[in-house]
N, C-alpha and C. Protein backbone atom coordinates (compact mmCIF):
# COMPACT_ATOMS: atom_id res chain seq x y z
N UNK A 1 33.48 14.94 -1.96
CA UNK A 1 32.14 15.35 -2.37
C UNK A 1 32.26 16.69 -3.10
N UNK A 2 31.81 16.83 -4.16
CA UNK A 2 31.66 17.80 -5.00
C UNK A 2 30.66 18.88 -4.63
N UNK A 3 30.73 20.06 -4.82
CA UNK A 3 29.79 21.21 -4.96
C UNK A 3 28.49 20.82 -5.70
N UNK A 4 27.11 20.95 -5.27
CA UNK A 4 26.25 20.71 -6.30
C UNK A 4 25.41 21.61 -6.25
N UNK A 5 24.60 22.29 -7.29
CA UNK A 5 24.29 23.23 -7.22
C UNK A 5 22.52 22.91 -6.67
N UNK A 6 21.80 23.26 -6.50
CA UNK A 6 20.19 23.48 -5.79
C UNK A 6 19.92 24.00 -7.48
N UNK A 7 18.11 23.25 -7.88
CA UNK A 7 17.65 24.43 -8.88
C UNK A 7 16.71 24.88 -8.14
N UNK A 8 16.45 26.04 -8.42
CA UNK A 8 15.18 26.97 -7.25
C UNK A 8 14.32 26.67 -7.80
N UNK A 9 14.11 26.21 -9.54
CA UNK A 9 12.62 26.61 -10.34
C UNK A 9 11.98 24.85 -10.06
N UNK A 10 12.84 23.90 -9.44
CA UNK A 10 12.70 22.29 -9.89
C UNK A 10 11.00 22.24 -8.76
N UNK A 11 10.61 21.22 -9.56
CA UNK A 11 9.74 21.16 -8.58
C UNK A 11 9.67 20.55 -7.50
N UNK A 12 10.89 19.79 -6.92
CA UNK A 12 11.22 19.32 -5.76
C UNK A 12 12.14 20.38 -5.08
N UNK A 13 11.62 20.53 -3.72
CA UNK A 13 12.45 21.39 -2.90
C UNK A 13 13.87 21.09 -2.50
N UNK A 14 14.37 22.25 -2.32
CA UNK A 14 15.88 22.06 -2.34
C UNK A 14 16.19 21.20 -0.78
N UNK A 15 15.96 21.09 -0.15
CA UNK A 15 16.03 19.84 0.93
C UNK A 15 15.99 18.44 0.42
N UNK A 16 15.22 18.13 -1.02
CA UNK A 16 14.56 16.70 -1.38
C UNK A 16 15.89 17.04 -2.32
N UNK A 17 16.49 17.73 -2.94
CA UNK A 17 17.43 17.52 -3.95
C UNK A 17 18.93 17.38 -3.10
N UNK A 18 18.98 17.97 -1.99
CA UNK A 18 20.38 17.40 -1.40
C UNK A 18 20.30 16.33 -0.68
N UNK A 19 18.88 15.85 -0.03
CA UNK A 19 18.87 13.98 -0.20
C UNK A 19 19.03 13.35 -1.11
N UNK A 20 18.50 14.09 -2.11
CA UNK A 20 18.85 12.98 -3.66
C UNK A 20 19.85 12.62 -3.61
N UNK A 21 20.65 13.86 -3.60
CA UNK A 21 22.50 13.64 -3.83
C UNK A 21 22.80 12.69 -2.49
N UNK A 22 22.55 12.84 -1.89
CA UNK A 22 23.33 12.22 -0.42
C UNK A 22 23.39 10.41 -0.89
N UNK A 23 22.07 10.50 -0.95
CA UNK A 23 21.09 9.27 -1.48
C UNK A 23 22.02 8.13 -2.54
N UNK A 24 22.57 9.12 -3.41
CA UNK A 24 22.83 8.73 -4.95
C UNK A 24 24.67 8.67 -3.97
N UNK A 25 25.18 9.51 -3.76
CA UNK A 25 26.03 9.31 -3.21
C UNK A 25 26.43 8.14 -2.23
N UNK A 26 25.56 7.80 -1.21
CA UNK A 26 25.83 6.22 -0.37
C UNK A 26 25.58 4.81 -1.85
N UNK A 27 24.66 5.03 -2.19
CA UNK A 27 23.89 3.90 -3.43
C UNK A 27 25.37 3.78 -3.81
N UNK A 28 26.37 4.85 -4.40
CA UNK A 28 27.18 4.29 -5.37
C UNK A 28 28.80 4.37 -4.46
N UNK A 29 28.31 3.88 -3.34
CA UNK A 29 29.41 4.20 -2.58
C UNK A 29 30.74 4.86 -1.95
N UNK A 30 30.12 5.97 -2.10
CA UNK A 30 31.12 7.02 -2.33
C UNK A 30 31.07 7.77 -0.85
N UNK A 31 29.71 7.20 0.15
CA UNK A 31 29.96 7.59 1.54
C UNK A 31 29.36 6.17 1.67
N UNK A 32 30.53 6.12 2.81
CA UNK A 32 30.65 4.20 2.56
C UNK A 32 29.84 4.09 4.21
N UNK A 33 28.80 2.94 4.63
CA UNK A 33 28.65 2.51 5.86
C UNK A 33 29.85 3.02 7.05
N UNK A 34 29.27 3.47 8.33
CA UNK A 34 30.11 3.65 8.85
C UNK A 34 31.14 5.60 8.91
N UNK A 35 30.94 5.92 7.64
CA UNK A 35 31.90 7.00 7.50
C UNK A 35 30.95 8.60 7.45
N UNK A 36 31.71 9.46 8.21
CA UNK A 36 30.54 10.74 8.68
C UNK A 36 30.08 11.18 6.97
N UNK A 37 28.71 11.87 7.21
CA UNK A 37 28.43 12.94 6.31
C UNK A 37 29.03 14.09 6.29
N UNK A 38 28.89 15.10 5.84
CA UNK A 38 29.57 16.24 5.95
C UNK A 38 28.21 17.34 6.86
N UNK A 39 29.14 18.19 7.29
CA UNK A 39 28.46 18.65 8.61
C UNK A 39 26.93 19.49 8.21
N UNK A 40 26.32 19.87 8.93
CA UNK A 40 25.13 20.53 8.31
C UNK A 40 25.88 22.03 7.86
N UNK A 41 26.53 22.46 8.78
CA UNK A 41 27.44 23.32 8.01
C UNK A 41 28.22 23.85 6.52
N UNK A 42 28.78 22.60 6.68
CA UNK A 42 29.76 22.21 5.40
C UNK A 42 28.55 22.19 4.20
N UNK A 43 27.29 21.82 4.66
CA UNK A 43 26.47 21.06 3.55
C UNK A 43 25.78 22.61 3.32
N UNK A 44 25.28 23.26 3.84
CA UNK A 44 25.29 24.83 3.98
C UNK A 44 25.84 25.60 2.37
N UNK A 45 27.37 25.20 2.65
CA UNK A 45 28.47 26.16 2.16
C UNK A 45 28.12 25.34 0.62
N UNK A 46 28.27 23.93 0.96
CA UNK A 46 28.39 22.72 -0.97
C UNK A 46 27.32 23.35 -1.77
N UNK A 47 25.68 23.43 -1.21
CA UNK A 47 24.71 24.37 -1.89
C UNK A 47 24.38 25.12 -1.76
N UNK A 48 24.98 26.15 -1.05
CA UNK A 48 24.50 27.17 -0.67
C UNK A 48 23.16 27.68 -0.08
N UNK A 49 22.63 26.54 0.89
CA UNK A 49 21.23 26.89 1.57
C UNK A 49 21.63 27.29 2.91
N UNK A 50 20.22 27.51 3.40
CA UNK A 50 19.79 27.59 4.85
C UNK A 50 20.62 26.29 6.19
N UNK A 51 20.95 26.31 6.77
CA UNK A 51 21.29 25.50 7.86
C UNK A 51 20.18 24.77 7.69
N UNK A 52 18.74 25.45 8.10
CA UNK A 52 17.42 24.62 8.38
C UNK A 52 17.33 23.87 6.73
N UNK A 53 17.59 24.18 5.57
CA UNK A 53 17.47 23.16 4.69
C UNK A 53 18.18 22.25 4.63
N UNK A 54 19.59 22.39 5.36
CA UNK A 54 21.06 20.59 5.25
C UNK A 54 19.82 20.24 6.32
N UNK A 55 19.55 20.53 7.34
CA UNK A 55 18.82 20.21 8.53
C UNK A 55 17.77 19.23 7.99
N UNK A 56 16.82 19.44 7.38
CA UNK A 56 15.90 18.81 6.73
C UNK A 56 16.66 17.48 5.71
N UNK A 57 17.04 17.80 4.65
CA UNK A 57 17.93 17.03 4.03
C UNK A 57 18.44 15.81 4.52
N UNK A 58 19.36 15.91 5.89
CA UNK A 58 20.07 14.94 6.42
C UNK A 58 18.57 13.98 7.19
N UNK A 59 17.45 15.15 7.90
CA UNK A 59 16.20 14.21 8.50
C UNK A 59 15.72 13.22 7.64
N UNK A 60 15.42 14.05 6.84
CA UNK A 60 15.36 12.39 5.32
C UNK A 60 15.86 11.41 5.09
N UNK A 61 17.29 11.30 4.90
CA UNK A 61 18.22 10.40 5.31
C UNK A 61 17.97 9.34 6.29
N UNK A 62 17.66 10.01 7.74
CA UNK A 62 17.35 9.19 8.84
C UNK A 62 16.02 9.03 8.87
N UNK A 63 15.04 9.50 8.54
CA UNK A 63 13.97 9.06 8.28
C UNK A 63 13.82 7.66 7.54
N UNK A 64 14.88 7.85 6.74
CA UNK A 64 14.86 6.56 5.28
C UNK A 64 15.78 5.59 6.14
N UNK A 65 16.25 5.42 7.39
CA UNK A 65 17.50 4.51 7.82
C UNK A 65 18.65 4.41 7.13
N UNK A 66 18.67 5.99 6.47
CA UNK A 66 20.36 5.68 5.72
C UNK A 66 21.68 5.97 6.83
N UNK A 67 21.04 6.87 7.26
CA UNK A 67 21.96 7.33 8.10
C UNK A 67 21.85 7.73 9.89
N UNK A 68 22.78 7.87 10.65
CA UNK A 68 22.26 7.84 12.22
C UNK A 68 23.17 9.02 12.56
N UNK A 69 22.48 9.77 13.42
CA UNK A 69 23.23 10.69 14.70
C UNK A 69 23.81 10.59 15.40
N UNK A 70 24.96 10.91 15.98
CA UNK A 70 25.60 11.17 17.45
C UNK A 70 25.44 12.31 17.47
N UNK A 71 24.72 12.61 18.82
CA UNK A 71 24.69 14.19 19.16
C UNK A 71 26.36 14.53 19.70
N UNK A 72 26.29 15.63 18.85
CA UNK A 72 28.09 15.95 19.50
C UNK A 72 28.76 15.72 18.65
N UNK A 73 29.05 14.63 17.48
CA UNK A 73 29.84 14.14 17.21
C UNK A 73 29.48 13.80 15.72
N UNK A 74 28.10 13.89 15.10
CA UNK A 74 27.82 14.12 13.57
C UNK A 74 26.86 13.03 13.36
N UNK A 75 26.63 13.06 11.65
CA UNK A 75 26.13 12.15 11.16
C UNK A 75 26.96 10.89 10.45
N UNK A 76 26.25 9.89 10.60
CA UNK A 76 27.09 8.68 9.63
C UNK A 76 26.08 7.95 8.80
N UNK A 77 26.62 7.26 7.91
CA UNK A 77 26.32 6.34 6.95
C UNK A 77 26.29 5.17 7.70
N UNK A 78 24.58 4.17 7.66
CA UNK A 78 24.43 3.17 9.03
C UNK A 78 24.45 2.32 7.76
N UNK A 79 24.75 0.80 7.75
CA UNK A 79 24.93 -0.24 7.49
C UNK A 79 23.50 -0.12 7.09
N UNK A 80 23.81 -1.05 5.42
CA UNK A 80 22.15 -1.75 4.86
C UNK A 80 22.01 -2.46 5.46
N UNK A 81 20.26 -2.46 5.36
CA UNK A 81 19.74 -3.61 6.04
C UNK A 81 19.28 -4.76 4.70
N UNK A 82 19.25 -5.68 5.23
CA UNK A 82 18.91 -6.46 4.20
C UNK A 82 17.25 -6.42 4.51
N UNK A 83 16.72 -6.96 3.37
CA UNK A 83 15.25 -7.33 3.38
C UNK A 83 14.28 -7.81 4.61
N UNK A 84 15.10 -9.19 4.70
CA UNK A 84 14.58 -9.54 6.38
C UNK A 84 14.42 -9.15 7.23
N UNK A 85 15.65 -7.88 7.46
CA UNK A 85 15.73 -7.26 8.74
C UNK A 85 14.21 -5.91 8.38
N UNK A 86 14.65 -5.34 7.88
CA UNK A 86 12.94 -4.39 7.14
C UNK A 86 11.72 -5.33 7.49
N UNK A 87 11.53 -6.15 7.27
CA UNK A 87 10.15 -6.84 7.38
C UNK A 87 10.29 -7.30 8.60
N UNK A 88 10.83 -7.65 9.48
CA UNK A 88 10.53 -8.15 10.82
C UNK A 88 10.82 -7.55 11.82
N UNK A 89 11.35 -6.14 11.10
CA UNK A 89 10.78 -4.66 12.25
C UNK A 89 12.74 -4.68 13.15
N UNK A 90 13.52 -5.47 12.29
CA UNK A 90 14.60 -4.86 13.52
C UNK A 90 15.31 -4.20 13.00
């Protein structure tokens, strides 16, 4: 994963722009199902924000079912769901 920079002036907040990337990053498989994100830490240092902004960032993620928690032990990239599974709630 590459360094990416945050724009301060964009009109999406810098939390919605390191989901983008995260986002654009699983889509083209480059954090594959299964394999950790990088730490809220690490994600800290790549754009240079707040803890509380990777913090937000990665909630998006799991908000969206891209990705799941282990407390202790990080974030990962959760398996697509297909269509069916979305519409019948599992």
């Amino acid at each position: 994963m590459a360094a990416h920079e945050i724009d301060p002036r964009a009109p999406e907040p810098p939390y919605r722009q390191i989901a983008a990337d995260l986002i654009a990053e699983i889509g083209r498989g480059d954090l594959a199902p299964g394999r950790p994100l990088p730490s809220e830490k690490e994600l800290t240092e790549l754009y240079g924000v707040a803890r509380n902004t990777a913090r937000s960032a990665l909630a998006v993620l799991r908000e969206q079912g891209l990705v799941f928690t282990v407390p202790g032990r990080g974030t990962y990239v959760a398996e697509p769901v297909s269509g069916d599974q979305r519409q019948s709630g599992e």
